[in-house]
PDB file of N, CA and C in Angstrom:
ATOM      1  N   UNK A   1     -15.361   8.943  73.675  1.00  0.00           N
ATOM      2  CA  UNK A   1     -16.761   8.662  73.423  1.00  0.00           C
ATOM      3  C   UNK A   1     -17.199   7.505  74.316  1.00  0.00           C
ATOM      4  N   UNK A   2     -17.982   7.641  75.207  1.00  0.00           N
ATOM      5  CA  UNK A   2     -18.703   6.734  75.852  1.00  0.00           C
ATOM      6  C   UNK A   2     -19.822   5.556  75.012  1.00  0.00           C
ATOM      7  N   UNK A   3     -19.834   4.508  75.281  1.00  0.00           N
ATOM      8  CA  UNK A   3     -20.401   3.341  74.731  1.00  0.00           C
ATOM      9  C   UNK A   3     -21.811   2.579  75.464  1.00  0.00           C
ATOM     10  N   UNK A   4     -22.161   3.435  76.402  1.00  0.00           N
ATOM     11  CA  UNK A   4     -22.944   3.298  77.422  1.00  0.00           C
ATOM     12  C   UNK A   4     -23.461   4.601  78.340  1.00  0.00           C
ATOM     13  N   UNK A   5     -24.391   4.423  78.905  1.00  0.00           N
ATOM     14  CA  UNK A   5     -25.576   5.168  79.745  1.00  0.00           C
ATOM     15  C   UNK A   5     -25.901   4.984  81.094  1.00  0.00           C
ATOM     16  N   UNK A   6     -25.484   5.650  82.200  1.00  0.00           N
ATOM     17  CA  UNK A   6     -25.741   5.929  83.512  1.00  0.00           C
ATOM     18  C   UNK A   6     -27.035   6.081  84.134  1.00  0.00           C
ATOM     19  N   UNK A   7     -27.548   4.979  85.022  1.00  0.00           N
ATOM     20  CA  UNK A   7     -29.044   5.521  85.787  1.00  0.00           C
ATOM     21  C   UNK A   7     -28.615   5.061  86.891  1.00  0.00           C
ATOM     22  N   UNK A   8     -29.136   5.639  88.095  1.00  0.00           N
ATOM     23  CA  UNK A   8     -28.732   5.500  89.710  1.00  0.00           C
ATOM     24  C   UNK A   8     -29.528   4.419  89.817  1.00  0.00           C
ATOM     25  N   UNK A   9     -29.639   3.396  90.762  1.00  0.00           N
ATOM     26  CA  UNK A   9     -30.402   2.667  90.864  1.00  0.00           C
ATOM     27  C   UNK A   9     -30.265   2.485  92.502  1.00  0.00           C
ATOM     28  N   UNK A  10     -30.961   1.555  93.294  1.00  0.00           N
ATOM     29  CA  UNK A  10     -30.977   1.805  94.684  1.00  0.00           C
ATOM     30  C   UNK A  10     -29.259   0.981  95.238  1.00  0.00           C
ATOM     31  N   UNK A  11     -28.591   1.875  95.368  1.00  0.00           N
ATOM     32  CA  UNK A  11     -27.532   1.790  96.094  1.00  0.00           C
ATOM     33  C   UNK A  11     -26.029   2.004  95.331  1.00  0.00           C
ATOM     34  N   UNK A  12     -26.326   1.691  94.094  1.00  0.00           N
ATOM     35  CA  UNK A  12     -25.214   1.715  92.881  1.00  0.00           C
ATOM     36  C   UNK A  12     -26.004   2.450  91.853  1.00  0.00           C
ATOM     37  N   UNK A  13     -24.792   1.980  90.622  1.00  0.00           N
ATOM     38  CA  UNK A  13     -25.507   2.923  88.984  1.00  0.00           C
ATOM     39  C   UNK A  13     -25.390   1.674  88.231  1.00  0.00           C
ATOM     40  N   UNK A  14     -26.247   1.299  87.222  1.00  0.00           N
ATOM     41  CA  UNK A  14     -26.318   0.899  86.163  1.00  0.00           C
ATOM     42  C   UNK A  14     -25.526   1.332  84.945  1.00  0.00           C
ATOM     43  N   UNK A  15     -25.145   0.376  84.190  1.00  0.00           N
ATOM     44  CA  UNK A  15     -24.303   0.742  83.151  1.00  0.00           C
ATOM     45  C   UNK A  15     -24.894   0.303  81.491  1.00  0.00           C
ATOM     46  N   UNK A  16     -25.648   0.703  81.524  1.00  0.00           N
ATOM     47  CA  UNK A  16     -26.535   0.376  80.296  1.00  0.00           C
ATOM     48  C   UNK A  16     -25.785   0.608  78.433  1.00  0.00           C
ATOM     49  N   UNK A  17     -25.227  -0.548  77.468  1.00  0.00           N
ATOM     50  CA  UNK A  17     -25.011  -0.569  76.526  1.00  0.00           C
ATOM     51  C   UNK A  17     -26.004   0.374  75.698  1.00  0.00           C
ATOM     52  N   UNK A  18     -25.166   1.184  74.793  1.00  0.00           N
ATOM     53  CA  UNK A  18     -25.955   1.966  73.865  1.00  0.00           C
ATOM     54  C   UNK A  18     -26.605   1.432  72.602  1.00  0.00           C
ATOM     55  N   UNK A  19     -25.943   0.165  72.197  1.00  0.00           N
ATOM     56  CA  UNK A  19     -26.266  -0.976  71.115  1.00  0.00           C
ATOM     57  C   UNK A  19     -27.012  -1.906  71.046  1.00  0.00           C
ATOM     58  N   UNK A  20     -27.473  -2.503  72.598  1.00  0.00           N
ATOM     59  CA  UNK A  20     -28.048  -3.360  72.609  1.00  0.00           C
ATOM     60  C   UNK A  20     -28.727  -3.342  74.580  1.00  0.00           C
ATOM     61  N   UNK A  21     -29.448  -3.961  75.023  1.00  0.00           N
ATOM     62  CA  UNK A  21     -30.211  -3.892  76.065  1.00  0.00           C
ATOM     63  C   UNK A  21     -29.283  -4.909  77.099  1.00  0.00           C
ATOM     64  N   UNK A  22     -27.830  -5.045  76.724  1.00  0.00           N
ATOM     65  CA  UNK A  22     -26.867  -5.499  77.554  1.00  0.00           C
ATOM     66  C   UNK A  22     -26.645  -3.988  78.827  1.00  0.00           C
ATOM     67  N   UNK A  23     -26.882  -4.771  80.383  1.00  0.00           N
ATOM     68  CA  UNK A  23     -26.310  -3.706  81.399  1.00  0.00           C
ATOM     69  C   UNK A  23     -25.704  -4.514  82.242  1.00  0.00           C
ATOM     70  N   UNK A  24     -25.046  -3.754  83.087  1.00  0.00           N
ATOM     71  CA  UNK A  24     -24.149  -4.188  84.356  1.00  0.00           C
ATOM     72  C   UNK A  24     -24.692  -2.964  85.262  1.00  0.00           C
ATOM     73  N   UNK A  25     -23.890  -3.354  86.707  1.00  0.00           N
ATOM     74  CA  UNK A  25     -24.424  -2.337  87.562  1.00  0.00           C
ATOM     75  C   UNK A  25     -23.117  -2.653  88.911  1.00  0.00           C
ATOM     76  N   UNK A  26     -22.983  -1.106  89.278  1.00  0.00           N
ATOM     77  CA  UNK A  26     -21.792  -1.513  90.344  1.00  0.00           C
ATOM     78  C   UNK A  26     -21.954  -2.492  91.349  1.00  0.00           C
ATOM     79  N   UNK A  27     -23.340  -3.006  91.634  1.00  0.00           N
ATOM     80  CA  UNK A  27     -23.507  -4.106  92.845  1.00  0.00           C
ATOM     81  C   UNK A  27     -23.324  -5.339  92.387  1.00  0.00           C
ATOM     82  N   UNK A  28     -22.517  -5.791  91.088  1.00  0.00           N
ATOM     83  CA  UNK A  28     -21.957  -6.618  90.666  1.00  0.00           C
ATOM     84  C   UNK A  28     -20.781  -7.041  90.813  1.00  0.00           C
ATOM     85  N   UNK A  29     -20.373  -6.141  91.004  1.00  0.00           N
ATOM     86  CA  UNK A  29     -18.997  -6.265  91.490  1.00  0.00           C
ATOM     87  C   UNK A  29     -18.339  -5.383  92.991  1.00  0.00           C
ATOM     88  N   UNK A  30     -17.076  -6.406  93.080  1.00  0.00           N
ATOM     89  CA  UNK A  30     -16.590  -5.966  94.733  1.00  0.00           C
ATOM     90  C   UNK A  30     -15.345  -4.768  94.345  1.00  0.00           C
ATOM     91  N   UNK A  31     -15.950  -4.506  95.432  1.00  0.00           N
ATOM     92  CA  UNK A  31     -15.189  -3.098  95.941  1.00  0.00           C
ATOM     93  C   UNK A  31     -13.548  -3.564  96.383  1.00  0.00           C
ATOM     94  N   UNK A  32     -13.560  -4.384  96.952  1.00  0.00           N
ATOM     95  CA  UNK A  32     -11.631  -4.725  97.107  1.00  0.00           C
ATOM     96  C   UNK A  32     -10.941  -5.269  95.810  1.00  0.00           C
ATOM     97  N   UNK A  33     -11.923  -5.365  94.412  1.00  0.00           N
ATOM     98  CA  UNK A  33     -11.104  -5.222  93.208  1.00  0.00           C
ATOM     99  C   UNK A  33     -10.960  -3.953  92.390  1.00  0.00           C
ATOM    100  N   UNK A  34     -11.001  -2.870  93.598  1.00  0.00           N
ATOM    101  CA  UNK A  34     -11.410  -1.784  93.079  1.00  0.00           C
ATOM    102  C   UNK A  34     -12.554  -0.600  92.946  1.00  0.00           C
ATOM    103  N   UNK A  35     -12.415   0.402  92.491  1.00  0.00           N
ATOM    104  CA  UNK A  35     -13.705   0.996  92.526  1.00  0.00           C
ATOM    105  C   UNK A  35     -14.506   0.578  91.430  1.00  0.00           C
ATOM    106  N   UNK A  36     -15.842   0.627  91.977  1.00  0.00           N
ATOM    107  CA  UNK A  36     -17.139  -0.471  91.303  1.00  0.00           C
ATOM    108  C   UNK A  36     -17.266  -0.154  90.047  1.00  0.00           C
ATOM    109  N   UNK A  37     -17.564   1.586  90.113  1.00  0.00           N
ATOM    110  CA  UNK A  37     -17.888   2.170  88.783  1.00  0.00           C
ATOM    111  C   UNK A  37     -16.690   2.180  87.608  1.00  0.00           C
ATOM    112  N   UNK A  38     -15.730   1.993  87.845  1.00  0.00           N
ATOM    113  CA  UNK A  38     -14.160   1.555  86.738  1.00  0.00           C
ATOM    114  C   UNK A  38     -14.448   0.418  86.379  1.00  0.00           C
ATOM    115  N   UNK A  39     -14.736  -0.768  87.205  1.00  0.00           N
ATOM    116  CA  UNK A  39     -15.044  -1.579  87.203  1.00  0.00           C
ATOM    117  C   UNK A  39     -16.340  -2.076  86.088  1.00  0.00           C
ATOM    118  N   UNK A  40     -17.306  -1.364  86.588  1.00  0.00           N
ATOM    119  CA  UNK A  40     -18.744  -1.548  85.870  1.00  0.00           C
ATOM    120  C   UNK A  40     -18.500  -1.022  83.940  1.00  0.00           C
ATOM    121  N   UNK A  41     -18.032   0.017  84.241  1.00  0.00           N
ATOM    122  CA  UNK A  41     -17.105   0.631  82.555  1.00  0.00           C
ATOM    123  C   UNK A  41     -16.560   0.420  82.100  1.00  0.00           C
ATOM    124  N   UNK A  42     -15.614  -0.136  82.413  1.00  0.00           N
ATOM    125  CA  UNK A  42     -14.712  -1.416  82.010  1.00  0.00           C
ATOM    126  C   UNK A  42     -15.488  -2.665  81.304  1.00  0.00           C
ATOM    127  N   UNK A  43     -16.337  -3.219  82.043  1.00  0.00           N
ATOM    128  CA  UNK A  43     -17.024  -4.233  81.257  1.00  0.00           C
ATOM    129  C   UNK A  43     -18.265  -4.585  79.965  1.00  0.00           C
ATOM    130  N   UNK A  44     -18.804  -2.964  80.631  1.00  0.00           N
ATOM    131  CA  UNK A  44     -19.376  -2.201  79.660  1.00  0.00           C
ATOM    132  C   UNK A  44     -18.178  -1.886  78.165  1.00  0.00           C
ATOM    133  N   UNK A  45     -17.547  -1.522  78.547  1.00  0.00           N
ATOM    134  CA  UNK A  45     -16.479  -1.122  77.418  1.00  0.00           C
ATOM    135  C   UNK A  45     -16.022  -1.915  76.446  1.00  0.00           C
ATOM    136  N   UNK A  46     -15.673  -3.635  77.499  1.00  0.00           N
ATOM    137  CA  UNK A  46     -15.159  -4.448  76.689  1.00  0.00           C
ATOM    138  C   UNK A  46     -16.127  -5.056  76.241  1.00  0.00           C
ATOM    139  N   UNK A  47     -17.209  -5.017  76.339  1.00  0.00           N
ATOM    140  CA  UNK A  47     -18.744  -6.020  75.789  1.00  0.00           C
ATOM    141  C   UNK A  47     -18.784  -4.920  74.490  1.00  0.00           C
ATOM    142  N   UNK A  48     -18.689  -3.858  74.330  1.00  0.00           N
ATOM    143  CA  UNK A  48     -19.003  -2.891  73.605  1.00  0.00           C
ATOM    144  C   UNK A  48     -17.594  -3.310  72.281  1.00  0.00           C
ATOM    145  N   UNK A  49     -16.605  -3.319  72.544  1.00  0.00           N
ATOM    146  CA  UNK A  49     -15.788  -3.700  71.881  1.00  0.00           C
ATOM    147  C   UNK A  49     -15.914  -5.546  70.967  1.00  0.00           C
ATOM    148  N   UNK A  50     -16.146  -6.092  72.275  1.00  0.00           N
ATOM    149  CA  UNK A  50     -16.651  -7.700  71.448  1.00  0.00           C
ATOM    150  C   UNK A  50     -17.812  -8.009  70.598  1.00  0.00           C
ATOM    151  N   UNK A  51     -18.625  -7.437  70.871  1.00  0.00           N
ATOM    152  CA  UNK A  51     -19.984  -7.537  70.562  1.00  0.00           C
ATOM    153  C   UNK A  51     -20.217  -6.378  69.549  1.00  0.00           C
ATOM    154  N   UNK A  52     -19.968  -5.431  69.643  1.00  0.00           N
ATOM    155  CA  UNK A  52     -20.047  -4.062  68.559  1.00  0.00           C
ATOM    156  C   UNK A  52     -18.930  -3.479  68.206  1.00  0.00           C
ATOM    157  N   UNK A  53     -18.250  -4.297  67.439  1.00  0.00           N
ATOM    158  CA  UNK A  53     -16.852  -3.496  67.022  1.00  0.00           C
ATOM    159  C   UNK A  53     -16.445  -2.735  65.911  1.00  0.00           C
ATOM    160  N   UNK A  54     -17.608  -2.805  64.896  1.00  0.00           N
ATOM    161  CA  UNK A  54     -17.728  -1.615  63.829  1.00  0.00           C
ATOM    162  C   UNK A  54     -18.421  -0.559  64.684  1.00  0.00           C
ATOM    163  N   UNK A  55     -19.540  -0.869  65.412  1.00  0.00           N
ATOM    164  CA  UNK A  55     -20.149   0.560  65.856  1.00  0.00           C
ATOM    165  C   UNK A  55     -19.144   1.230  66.491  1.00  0.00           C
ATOM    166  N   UNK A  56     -18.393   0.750  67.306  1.00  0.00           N
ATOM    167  CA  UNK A  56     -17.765   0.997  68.058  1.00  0.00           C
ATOM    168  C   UNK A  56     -16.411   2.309  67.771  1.00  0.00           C
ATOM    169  N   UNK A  57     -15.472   0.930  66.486  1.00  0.00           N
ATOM    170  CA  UNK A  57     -14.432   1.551  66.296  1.00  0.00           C
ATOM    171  C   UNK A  57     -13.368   0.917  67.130  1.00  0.00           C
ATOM    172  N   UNK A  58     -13.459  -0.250  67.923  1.00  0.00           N
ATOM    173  CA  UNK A  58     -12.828  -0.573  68.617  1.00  0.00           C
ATOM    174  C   UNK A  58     -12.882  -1.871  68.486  1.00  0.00           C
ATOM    175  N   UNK A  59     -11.245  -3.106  68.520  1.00  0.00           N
ATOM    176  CA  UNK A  59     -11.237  -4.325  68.288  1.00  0.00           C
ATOM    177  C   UNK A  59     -10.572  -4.788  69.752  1.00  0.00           C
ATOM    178  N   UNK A  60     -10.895  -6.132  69.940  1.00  0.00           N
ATOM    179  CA  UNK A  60     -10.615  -6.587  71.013  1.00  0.00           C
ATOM    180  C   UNK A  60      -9.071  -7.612  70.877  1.00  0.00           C
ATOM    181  N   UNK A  61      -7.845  -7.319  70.995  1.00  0.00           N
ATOM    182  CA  UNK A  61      -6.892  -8.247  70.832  1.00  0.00           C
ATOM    183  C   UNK A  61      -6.310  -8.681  72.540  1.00  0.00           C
ATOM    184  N   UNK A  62      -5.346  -9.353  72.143  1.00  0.00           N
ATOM    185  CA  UNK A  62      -4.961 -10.335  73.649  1.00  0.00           C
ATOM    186  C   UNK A  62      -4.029  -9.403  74.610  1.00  0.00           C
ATOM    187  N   UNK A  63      -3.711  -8.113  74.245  1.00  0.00           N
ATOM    188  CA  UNK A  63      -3.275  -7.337  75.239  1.00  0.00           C
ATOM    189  C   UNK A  63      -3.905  -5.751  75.374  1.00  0.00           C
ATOM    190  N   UNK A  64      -5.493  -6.070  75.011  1.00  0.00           N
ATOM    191  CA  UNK A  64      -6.781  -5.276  75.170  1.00  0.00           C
ATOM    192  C   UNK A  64      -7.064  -4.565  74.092  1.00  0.00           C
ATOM    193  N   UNK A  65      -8.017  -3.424  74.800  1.00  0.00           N
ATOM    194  CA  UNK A  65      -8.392  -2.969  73.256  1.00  0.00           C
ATOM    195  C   UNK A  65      -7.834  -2.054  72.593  1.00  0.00           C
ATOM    196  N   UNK A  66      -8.325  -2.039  71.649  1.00  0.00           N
ATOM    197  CA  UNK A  66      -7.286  -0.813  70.891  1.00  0.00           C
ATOM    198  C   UNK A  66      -8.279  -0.307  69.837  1.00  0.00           C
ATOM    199  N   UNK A  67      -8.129   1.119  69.662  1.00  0.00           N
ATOM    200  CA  UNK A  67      -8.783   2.273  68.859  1.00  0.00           C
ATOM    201  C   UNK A  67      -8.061   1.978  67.368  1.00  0.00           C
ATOM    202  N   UNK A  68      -9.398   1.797  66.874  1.00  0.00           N
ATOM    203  CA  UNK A  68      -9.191   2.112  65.078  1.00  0.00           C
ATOM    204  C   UNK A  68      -9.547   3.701  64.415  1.00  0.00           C
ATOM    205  N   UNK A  69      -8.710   4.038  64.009  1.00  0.00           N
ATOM    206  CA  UNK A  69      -8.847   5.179  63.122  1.00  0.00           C
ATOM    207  C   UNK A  69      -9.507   5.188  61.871  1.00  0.00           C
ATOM    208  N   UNK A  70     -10.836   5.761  61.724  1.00  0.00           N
ATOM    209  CA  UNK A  70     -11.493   6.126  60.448  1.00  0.00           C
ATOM    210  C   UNK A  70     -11.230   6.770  59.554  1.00  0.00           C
ATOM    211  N   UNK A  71     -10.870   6.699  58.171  1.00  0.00           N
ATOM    212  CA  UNK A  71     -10.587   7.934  57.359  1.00  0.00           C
ATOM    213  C   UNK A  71     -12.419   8.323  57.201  1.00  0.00           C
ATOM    214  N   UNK A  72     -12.286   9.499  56.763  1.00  0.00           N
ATOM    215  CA  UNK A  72     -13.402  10.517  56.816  1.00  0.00           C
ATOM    216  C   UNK A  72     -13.574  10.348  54.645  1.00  0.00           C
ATOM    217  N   UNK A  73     -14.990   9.984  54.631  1.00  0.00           N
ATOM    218  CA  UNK A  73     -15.539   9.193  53.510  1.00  0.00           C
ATOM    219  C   UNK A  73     -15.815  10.985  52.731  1.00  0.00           C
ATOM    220  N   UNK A  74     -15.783  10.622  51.305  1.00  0.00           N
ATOM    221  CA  UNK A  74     -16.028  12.142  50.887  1.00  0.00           C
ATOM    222  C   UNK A  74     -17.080  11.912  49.997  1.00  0.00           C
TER     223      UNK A  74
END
């Protein structure tokens, strides 16, 4: 499940949070740490995890994140 929203913008993409009006965009970051857009989702991902971690489903610990399992409510 993605945690964020894609728009092209002039030269890169935007990485727009689904929770809140937090974005990033690949011209934020350099290309010799990698490709931009891993990069840009990645930070998207982990803001999504710190900042929204019930919406999410996801907690942030010191050797990254990690998926919580929901039981299904009856």
């Amino acid at each position: 499940m993605r945690y964020y929203t894609t728009k092209p913008v002039n030269g890169g993409t935007t990485f727009k949070c689904t929770y809140c009006e937090r974005s990033v965009t690949t011209l934020d970051f350099n290309s010799t740490n990698g490709n931009r857009r891993t990069q840009a989702a990645a930070a998207i991902n982990q803001h999504v995890a710190l900042l929204h971690p019930r919406a999410s489903g996801t907690f942030w610990y010191t050797k990254g994140i990690v998926r919580v399992k929901r039981e299904a409510r009856s």
